[in-house]
Protein backbone atom coordinates (compact mmCIF):
# COMPACT_ATOMS: atom_id res chain seq x y z
CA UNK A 1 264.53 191.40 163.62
CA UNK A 2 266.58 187.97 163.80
CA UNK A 3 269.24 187.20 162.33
CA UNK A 4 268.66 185.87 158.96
CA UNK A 5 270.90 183.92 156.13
CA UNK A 6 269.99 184.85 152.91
CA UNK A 7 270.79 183.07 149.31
CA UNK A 8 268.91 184.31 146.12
CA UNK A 9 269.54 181.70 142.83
CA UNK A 10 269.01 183.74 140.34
CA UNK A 11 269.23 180.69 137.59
CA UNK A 12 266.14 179.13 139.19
CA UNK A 13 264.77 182.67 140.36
CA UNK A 14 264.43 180.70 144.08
CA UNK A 15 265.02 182.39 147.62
CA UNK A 16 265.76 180.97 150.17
CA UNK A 17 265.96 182.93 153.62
CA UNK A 18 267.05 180.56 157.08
CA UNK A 19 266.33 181.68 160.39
CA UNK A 20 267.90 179.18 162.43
CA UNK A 21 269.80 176.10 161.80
CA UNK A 22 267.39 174.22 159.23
CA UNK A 23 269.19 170.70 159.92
CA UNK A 24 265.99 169.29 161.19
CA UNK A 25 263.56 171.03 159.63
CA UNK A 26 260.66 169.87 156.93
CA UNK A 27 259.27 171.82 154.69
CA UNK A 28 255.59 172.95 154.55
CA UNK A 29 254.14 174.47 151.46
CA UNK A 30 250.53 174.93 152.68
CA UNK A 31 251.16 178.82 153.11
CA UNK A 32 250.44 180.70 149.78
CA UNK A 33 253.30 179.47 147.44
CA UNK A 34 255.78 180.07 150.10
CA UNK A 35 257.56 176.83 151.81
CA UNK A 36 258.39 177.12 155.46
CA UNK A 37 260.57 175.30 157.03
CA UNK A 38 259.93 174.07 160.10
CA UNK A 39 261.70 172.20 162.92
CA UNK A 40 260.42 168.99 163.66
CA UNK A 41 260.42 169.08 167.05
CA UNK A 42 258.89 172.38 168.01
CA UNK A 43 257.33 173.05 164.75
CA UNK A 44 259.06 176.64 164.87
CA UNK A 45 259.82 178.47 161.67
CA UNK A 46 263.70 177.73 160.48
CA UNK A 47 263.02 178.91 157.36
CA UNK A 48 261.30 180.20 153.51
CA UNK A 49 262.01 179.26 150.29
CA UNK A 50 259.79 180.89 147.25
CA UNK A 51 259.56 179.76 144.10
CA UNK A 52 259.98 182.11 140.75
CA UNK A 53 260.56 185.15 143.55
CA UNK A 54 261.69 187.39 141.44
CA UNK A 55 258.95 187.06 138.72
CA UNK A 56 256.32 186.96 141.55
CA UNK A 57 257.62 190.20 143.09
CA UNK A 58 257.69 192.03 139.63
CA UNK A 59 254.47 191.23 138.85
CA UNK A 60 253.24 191.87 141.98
CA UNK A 61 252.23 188.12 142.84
CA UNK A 62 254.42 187.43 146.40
CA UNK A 63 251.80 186.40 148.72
CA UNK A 64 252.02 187.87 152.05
CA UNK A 65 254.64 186.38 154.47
CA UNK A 66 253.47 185.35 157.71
CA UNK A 67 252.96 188.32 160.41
CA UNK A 68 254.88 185.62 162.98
CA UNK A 69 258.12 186.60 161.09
CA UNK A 70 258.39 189.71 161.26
CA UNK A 71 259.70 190.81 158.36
CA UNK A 72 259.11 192.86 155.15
CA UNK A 73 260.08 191.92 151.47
CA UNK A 74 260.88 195.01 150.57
CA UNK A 75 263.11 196.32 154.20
CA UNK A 76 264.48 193.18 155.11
CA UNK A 77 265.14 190.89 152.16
CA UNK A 78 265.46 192.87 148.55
CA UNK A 79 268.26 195.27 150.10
CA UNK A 80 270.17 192.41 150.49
CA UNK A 81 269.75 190.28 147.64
CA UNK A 82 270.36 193.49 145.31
CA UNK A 83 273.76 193.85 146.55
């Protein structure tokens, strides 16, 4: 797994989860509810935000995340918001 930078607002019930350095990054918000960021040069993913996470995960709503990331919801991200 990479190494991952994690913020959770819970007033706006928003993640956001950076993979790299997100300075020149754009986001797309074509996948599912889920915003990737991506840098504008090699179009990698930098990043996710999701919008009313929380709610979404609770009722069971959270789209899948892209297989490319490698990473689970549940393994990689809750553990470390619930802290």
């Amino acid at each position: 797994m990479q190494t991952m930078k994690i913020n959770y607002d819970k007033h706006f019930d928003t993640l956001y989860v950076a993979f790299a350095s997100n300075d020149n990054s754009y986001g797309d918000d074509s996948q599912n509810s889920i915003i990737l960021l991506r840098d504008m040069d090699t179009e990698e993913i930098t990043g996710i935000t999701i919008l009313s996470f929380m709610k979404k995960y609770q009722t069971n709503t959270l789209p899948e995340l892209p297989i490319e990331l490698g990473i689970s919801i549940e393994d990689d991200i809750l553990p470390r918001i619930n802290q």
